[in-house]
C-alpha atoms as a PDB file:
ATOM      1  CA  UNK A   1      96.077 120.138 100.759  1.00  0.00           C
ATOM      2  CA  UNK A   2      92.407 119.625 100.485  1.00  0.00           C
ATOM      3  CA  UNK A   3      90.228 122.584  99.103  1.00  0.00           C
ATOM      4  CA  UNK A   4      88.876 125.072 101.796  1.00  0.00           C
ATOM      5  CA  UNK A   5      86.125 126.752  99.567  1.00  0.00           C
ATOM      6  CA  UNK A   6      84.202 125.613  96.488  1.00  0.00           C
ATOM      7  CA  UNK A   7      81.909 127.989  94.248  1.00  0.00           C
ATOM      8  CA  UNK A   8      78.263 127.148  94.749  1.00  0.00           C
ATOM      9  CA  UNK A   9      75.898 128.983  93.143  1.00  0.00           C
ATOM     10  CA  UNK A  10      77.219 132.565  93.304  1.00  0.00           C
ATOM     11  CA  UNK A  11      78.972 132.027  96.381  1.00  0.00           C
ATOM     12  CA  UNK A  12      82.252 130.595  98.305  1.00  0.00           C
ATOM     13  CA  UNK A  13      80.687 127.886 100.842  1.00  0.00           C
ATOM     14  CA  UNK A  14      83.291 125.891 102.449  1.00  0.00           C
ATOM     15  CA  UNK A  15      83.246 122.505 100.569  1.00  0.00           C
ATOM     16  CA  UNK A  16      82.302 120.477 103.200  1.00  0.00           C
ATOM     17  CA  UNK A  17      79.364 122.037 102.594  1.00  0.00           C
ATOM     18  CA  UNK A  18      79.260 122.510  98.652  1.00  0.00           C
ATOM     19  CA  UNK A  19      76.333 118.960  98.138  1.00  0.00           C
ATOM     20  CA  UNK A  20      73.096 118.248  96.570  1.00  0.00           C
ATOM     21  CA  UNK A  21      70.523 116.693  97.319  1.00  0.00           C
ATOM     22  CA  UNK A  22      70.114 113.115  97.202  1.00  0.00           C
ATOM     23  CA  UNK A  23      66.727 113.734  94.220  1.00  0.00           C
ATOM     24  CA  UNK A  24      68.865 115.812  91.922  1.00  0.00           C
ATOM     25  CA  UNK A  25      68.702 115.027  88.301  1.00  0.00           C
ATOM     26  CA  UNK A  26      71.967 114.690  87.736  1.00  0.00           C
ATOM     27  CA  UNK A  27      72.764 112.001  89.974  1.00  0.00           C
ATOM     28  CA  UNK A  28      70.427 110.179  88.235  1.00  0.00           C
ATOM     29  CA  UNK A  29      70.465 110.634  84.679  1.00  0.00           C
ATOM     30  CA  UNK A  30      73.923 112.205  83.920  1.00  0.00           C
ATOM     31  CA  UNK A  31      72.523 115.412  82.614  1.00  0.00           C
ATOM     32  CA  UNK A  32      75.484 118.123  83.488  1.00  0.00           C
ATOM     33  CA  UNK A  33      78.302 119.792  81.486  1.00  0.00           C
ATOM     34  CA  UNK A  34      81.630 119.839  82.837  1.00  0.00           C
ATOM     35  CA  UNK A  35      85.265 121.376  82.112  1.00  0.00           C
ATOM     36  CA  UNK A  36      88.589 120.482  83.361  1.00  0.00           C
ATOM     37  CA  UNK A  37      90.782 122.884  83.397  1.00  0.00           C
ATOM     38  CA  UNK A  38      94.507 123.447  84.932  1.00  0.00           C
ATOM     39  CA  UNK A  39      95.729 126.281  87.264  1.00  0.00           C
ATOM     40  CA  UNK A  40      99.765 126.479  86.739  1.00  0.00           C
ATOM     41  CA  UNK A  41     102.049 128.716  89.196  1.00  0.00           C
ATOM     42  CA  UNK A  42     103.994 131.289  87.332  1.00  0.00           C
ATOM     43  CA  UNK A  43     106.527 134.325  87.921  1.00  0.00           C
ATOM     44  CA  UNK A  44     103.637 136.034  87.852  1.00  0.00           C
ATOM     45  CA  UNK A  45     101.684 134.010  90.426  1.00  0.00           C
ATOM     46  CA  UNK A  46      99.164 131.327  89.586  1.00  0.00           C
ATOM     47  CA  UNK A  47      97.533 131.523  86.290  1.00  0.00           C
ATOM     48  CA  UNK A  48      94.872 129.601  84.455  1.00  0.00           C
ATOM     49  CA  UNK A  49      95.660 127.972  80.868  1.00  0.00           C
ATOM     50  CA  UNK A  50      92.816 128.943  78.284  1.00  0.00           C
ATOM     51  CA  UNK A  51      90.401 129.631  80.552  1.00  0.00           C
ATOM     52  CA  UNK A  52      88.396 131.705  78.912  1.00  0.00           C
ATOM     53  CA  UNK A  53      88.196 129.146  76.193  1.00  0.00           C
ATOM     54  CA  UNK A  54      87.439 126.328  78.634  1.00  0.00           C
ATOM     55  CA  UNK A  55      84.506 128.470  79.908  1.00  0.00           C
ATOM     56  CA  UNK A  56      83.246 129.209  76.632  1.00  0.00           C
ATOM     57  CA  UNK A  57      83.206 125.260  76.101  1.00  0.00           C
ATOM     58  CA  UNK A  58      81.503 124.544  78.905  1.00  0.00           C
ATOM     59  CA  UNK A  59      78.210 127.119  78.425  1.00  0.00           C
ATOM     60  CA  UNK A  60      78.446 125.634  74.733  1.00  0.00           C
ATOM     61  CA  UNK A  61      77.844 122.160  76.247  1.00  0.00           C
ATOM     62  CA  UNK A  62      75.310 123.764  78.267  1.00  0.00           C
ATOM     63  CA  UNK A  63      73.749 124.855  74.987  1.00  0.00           C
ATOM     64  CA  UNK A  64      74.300 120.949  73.376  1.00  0.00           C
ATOM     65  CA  UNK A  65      72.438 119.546  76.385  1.00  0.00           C
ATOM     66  CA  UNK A  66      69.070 121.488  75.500  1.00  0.00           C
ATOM     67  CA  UNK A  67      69.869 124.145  78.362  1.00  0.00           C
ATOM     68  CA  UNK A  68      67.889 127.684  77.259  1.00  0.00           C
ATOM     69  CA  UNK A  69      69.347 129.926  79.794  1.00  0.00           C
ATOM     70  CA  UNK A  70      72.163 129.864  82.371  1.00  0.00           C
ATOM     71  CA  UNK A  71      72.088 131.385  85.692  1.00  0.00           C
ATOM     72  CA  UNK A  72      75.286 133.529  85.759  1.00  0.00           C
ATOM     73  CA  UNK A  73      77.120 135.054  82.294  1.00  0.00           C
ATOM     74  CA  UNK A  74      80.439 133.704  80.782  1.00  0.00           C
ATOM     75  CA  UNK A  75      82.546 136.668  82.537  1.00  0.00           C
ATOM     76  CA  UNK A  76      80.815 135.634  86.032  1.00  0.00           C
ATOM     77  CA  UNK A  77      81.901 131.859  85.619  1.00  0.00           C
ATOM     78  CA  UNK A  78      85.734 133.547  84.578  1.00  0.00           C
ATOM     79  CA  UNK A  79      85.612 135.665  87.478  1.00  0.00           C
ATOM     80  CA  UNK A  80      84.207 133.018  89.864  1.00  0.00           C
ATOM     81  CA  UNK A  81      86.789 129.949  88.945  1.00  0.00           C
ATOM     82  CA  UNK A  82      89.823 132.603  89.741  1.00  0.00           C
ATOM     83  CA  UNK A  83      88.220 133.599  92.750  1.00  0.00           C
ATOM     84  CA  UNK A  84      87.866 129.958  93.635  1.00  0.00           C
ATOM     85  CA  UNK A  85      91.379 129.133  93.216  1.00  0.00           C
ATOM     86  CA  UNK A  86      92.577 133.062  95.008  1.00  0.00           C
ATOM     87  CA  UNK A  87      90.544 132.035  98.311  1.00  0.00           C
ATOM     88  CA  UNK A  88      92.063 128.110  98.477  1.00  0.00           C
ATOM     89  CA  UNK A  89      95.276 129.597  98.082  1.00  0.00           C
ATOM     90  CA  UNK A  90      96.091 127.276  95.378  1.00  0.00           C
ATOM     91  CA  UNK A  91      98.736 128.118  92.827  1.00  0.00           C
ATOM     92  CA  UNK A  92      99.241 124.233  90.831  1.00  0.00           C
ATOM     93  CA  UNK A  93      95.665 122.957  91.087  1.00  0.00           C
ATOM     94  CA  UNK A  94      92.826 121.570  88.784  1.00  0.00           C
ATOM     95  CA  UNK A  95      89.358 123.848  88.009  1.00  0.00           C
ATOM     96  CA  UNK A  96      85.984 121.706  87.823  1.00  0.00           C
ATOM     97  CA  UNK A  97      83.146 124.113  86.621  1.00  0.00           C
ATOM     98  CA  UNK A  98      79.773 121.941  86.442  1.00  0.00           C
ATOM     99  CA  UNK A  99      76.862 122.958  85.308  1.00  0.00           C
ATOM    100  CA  UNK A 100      74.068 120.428  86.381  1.00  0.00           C
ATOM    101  CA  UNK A 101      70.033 120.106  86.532  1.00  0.00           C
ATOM    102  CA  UNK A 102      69.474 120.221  89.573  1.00  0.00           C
ATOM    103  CA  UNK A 103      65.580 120.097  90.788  1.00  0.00           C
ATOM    104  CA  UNK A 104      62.798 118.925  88.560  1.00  0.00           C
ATOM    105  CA  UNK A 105      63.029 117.323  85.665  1.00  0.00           C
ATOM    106  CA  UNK A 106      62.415 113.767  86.175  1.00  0.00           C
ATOM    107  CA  UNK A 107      59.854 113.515  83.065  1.00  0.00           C
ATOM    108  CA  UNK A 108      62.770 113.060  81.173  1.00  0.00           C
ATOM    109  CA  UNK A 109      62.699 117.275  79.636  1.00  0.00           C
ATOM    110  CA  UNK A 110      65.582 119.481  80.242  1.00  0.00           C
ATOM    111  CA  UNK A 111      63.119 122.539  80.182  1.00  0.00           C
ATOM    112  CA  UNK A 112      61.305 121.188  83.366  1.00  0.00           C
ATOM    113  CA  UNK A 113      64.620 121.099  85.306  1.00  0.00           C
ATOM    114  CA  UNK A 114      65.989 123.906  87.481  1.00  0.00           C
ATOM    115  CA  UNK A 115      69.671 124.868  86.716  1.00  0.00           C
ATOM    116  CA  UNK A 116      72.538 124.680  89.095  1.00  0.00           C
ATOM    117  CA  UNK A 117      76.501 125.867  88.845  1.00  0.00           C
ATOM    118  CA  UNK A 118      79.624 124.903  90.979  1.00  0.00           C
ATOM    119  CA  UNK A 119      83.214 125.397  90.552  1.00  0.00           C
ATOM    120  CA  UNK A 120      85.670 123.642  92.515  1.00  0.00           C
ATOM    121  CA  UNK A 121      89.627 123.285  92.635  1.00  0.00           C
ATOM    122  CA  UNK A 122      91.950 121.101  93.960  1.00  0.00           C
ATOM    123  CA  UNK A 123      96.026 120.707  94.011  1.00  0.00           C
ATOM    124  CA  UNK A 124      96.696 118.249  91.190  1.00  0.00           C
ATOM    125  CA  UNK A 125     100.655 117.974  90.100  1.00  0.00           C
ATOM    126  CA  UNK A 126     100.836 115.333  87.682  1.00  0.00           C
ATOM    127  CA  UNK A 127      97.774 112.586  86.198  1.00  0.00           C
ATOM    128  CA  UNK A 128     100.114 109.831  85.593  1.00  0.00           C
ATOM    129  CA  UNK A 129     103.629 110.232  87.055  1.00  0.00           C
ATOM    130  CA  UNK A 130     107.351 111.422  86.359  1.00  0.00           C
ATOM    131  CA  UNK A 131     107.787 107.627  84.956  1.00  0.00           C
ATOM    132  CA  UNK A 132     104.818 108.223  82.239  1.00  0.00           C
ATOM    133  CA  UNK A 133     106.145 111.770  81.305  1.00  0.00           C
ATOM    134  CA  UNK A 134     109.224 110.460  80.725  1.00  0.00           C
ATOM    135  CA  UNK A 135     108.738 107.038  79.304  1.00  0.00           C
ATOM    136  CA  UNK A 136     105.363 106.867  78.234  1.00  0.00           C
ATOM    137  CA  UNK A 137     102.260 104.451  78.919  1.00  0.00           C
ATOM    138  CA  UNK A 138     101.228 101.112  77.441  1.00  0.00           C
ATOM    139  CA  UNK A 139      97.563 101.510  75.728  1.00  0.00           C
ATOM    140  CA  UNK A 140      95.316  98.841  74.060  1.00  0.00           C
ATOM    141  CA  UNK A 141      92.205  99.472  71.748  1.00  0.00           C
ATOM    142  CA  UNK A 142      89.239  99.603  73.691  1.00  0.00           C
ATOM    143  CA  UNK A 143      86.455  96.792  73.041  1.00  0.00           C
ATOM    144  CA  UNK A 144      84.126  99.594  73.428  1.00  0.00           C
ATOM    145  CA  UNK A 145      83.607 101.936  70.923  1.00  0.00           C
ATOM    146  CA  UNK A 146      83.205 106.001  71.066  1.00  0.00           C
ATOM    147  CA  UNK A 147      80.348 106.997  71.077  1.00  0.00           C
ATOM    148  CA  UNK A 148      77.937 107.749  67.446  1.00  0.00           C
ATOM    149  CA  UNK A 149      77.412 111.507  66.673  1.00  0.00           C
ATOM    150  CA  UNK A 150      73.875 111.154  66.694  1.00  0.00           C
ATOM    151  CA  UNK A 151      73.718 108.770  69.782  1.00  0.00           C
ATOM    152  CA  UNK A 152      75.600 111.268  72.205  1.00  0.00           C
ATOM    153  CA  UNK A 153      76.545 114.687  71.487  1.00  0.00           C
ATOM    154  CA  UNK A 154      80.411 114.182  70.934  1.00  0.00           C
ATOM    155  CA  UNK A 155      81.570 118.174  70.955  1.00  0.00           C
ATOM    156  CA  UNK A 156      80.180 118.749  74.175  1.00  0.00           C
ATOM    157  CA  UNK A 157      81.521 117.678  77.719  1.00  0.00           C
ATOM    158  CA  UNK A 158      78.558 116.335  78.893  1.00  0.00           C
ATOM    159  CA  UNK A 159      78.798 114.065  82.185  1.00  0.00           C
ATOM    160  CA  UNK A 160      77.109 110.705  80.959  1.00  0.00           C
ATOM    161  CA  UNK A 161      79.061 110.985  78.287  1.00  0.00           C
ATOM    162  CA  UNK A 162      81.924 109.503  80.179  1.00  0.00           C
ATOM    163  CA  UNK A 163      80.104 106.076  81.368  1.00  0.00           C
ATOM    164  CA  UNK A 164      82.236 105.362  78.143  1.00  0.00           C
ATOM    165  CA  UNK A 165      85.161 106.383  79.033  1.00  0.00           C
ATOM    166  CA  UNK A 166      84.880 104.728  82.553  1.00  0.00           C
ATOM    167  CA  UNK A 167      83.728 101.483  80.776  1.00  0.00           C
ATOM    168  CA  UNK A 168      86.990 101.273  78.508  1.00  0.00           C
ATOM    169  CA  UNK A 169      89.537 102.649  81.037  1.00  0.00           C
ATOM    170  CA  UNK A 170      88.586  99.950  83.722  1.00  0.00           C
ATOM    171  CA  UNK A 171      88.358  97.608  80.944  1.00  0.00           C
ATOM    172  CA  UNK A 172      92.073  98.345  79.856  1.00  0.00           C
ATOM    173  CA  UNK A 173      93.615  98.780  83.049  1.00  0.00           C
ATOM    174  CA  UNK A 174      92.195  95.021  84.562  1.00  0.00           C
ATOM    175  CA  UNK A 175      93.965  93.951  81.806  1.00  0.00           C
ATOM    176  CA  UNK A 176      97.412  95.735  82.402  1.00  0.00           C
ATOM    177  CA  UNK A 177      97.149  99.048  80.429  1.00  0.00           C
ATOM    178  CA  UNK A 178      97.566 102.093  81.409  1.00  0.00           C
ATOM    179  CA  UNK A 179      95.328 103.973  78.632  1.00  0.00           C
ATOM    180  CA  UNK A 180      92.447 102.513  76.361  1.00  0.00           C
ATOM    181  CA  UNK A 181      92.041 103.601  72.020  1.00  0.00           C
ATOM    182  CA  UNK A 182      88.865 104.015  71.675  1.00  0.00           C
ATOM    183  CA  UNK A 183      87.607 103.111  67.851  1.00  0.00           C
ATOM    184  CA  UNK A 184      84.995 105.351  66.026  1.00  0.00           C
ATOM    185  CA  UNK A 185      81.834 103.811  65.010  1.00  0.00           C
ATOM    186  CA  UNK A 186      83.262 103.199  61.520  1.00  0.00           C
ATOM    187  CA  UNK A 187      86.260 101.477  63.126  1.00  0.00           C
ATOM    188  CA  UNK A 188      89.079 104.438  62.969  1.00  0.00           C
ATOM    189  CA  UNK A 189      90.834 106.029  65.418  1.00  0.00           C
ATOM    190  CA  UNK A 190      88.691 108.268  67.695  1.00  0.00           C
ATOM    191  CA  UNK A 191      90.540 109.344  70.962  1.00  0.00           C
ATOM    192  CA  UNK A 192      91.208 108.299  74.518  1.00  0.00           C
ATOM    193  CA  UNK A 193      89.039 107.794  77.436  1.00  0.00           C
ATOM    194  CA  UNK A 194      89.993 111.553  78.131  1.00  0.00           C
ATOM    195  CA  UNK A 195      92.552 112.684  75.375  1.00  0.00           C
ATOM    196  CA  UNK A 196      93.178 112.748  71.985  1.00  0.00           C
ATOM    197  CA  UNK A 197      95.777 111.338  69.805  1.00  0.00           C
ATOM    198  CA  UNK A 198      98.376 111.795  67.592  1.00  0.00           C
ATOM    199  CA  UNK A 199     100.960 109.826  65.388  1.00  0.00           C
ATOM    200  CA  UNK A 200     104.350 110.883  63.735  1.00  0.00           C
ATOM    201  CA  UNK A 201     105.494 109.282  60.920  1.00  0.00           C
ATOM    202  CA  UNK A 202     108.336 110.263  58.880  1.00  0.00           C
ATOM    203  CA  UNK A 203     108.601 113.162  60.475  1.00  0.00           C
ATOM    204  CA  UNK A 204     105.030 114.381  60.098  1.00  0.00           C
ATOM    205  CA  UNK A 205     101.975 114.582  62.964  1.00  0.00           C
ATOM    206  CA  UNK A 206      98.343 113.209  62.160  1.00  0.00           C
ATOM    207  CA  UNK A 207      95.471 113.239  64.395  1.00  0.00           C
ATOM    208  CA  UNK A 208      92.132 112.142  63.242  1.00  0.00           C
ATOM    209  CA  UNK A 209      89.272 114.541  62.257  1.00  0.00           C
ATOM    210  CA  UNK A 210      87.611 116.270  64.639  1.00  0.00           C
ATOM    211  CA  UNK A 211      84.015 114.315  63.360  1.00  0.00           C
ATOM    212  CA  UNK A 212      83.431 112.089  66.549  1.00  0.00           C
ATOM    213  CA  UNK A 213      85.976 113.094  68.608  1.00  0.00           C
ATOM    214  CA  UNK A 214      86.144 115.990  71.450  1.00  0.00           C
ATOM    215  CA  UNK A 215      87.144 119.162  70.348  1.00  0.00           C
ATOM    216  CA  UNK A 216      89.955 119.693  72.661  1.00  0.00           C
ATOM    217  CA  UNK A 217      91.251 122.915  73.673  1.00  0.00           C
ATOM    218  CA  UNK A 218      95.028 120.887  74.498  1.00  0.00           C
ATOM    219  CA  UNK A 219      94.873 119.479  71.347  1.00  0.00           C
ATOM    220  CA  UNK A 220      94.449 123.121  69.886  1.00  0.00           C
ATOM    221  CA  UNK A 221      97.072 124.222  71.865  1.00  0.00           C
ATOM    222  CA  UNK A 222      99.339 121.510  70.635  1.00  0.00           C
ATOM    223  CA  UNK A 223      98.634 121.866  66.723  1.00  0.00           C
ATOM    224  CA  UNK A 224      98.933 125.546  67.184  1.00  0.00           C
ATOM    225  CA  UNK A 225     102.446 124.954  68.866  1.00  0.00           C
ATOM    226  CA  UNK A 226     103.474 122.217  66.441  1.00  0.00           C
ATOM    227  CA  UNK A 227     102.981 124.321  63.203  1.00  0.00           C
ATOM    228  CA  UNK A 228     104.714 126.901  64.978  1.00  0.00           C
ATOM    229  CA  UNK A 229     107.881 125.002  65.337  1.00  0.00           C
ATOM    230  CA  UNK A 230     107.881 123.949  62.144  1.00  0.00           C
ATOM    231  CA  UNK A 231     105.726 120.480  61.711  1.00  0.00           C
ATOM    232  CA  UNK A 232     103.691 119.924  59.268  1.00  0.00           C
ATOM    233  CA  UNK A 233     100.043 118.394  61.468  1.00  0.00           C
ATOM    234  CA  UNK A 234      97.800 116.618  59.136  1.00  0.00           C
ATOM    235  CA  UNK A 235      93.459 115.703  60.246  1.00  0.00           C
ATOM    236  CA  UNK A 236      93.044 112.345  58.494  1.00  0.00           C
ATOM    237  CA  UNK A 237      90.817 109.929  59.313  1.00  0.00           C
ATOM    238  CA  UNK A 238      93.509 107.184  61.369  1.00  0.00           C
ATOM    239  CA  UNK A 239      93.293 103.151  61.161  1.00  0.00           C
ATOM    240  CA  UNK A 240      94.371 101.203  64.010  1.00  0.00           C
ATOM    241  CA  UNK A 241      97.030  99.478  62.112  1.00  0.00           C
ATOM    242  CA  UNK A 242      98.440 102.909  61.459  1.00  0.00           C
ATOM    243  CA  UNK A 243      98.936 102.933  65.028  1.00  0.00           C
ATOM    244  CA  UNK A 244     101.223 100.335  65.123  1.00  0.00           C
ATOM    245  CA  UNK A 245     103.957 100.980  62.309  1.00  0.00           C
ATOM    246  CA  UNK A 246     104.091 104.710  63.802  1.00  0.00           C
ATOM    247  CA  UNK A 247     107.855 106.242  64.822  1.00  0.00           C
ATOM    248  CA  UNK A 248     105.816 108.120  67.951  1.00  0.00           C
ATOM    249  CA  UNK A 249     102.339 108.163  69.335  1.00  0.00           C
ATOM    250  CA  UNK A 250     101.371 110.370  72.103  1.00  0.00           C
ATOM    251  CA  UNK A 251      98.080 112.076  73.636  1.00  0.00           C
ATOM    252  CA  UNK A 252      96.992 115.050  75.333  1.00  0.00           C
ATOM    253  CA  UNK A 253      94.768 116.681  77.427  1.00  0.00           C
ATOM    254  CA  UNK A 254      94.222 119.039  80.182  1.00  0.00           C
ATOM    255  CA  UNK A 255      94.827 116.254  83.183  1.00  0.00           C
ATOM    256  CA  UNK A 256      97.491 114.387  80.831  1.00  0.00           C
ATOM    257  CA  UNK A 257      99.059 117.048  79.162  1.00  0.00           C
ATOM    258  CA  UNK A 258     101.603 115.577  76.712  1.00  0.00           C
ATOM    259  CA  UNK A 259     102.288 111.981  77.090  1.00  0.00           C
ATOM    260  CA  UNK A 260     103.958 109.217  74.389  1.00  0.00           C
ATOM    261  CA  UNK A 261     102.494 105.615  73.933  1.00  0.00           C
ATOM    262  CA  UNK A 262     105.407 103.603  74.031  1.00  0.00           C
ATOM    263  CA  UNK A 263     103.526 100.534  73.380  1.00  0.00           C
ATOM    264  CA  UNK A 264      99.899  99.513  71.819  1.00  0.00           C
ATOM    265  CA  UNK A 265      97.909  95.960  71.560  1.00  0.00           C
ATOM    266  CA  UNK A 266     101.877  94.607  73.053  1.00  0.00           C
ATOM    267  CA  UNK A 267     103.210  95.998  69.823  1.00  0.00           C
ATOM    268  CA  UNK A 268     106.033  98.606  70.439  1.00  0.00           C
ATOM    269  CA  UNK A 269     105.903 101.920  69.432  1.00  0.00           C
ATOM    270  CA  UNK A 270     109.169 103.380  67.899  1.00  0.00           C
ATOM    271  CA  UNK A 271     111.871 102.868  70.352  1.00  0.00           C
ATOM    272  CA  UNK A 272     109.681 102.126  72.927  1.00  0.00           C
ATOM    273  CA  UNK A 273     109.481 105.503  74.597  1.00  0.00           C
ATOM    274  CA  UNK A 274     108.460 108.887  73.998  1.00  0.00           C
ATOM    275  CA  UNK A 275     110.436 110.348  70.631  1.00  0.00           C
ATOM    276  CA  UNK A 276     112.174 113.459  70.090  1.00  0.00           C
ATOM    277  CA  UNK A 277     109.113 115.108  68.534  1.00  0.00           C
ATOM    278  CA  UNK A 278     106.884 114.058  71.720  1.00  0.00           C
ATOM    279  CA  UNK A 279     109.710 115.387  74.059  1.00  0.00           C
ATOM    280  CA  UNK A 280     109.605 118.754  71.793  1.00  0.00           C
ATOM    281  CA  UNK A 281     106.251 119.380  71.823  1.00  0.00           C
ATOM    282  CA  UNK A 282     106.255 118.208  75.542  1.00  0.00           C
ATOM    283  CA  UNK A 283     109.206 120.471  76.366  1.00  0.00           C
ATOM    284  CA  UNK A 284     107.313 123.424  74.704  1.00  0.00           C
ATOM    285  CA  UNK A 285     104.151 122.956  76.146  1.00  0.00           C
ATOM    286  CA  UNK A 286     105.515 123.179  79.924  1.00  0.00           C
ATOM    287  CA  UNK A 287     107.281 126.075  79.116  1.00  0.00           C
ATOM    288  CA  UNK A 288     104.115 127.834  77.405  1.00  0.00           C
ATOM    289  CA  UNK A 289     101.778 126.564  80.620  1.00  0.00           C
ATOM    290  CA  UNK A 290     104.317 128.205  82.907  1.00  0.00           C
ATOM    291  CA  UNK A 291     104.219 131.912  81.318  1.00  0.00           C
ATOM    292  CA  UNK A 292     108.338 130.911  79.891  1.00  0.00           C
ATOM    293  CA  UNK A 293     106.774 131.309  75.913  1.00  0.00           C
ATOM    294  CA  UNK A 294     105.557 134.988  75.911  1.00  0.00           C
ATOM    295  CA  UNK A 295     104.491 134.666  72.490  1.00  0.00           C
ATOM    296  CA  UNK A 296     101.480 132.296  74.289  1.00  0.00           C
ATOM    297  CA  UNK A 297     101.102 135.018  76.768  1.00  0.00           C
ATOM    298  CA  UNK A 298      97.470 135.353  76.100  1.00  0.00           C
ATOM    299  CA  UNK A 299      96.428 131.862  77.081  1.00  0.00           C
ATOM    300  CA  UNK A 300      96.721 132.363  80.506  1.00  0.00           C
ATOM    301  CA  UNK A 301      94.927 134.201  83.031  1.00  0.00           C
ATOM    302  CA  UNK A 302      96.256 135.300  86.228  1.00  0.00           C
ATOM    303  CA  UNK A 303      94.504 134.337  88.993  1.00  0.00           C
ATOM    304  CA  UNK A 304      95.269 137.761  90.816  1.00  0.00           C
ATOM    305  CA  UNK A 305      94.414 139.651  88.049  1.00  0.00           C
ATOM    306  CA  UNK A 306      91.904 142.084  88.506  1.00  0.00           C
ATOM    307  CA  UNK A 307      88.042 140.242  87.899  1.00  0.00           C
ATOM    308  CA  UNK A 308      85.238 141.571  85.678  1.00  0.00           C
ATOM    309  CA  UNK A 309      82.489 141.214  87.754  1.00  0.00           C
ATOM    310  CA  UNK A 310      81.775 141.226  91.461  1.00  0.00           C
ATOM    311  CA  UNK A 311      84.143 138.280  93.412  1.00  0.00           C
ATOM    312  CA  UNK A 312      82.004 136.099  95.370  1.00  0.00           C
ATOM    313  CA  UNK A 313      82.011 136.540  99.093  1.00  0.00           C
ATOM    314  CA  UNK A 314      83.054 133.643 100.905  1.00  0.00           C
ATOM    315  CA  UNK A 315      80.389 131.940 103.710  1.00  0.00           C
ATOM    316  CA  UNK A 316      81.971 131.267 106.911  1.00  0.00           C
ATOM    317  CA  UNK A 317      81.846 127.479 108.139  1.00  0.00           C
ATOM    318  CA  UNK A 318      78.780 127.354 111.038  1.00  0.00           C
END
């Protein structure tokens, strides 16, 4: 089911109608913030994981890009992405706040731009499949490299950011793969083209450091859930050969969620599909996402809740 109404601005417009113009700086340069974010259905009714968090991620990205002021507060944006996903009548669907220059700007200064905000949703179930989930995905280590800290701002979710990422997934999956490793500038570990990673070996989790990699508020959610069954999660800086002598790799994110590499550079990993401590943590995770972990009660929002500011008013199609 395609979306009926998409946040534009302060306002529901139906999303037919929810465009830019053709001169918008964006478009052309890449100069917007972005979050993805995950609406699950629960006993309670649909409710979206971290939010909160998510939005706080995305003005901070804002703030990375050079923006000085926003157009609408943090609770506004809150308020506005449940109020997207309460008039589609969405319960399992993804939330895509952007916040984008929109007019202006073309000498190349984010102060000379004019500021623009959208929200929209859509139904999204799973990002790679039952067969993934279960088995896990093949991966191979990007010949591109993630990006320097000093070349592109690597904490914040910036939009040409991800010319990378589109570079090094294309890249992988012409040549078979389902996933590309992207290598840090000093030739370790970074992430994915849109998760981060983690190893177990001997019965202990690493992930590399959080230096050039994206901050992400799944992986939080996972290391927070791992130490609270009991493993032991160690930041280390990771070498690609580490990789490959691993019992179980797997990533996450917000679109992936938890998902086990069951092979990398046509070496197997493990047994060649997701281990017991990727299943756990797997297991876990859909259980806290669907409101059956109380003790992660707080990370969700429901979506009928009441808001904290005044819902948009949706714009009736012409």
């Amino acid at each position: 089911m395609e979306s009926q109404f998409t946040w534009m601005n302060g306002r529901l417009v139906p999303t037919a109608q929810a465009t830019v113009p053709f001169l918008t700086n964006a478009l052309h340069y890449g100069t917007a913030v972005f979050e993805g974010i995950r609406s699950y259905n629960t006993e309670r009714g649909p409710a979206i994981f971290r939010l909160r968090d998510h939005i706080q991620r995305l003005v901070n990205s804002a703030r990375v890009l050079g923006i000085k002021q926003l157009p609408f507060e943090l609770d506004v944006l809150i308020d506005a992405a449940k109020e997207t996903v309460r008039a589609n009548h969405f319960t399992d669907c993804y939330v895509r706040p952007l916040i984008y220059l929109s007019s202006g700007g073309f000498n190349l200064n984010v102060d000379f731009a004019s500021v623009g905000v959208g929200i929209a949703v859509w139904e999204w179930h799973q990002y790679m499949g039952p067969e993934a989930l279960a088995k896990g995905i093949r991966a191979n280590i990007s010949s591109f490299t993630r990006h320097h800290v000093n070349v592109m701002m690597t904490k914040a979710k910036i939009s040409g950011n991800y010319a990378n990422s589109f570079l090094a997934r294309t890249e992988s999956m012409r040549l078979g793969f389902d996933e590309a490793i992207m290598l840090d500038p000093l030739g370790n570990v970074a992430e994915c083209t849109g998760e981060n990673l983690f190893l177990v070996r001997g019965g202990k989790i690493y992930t590399p450091n959080v230096n050039t990699v994206l901050e992400g508020i799944t992986r939080d959610s996972l290391v927070t859930i791992a130490h609270d069954l009991g493993y032991e999660v160690i930041e280390m800086p990771l070498s690609r050969d580490q990789l490959y002598i691993a019992d179980e790799v797997f990533v996450c994110g917000t679109a992936a969620e938890v998902i086990g590499l069951r092979e990398i550079d046509f070496r197997t990993i493990g047994s060649g599909e997701s281990g017991p401590i990727t299943r756990h943590l797997q297991q876990v995770f859909h259980q806290v996402v669907r409101g059956q972990e109380p003790r992660y009660a707080e990370w969700l929002d429901a979506v009928n809740a009441p808001l904290m500011s005044q819902p948009a008013s949706a714009v009736p199609a012409e």
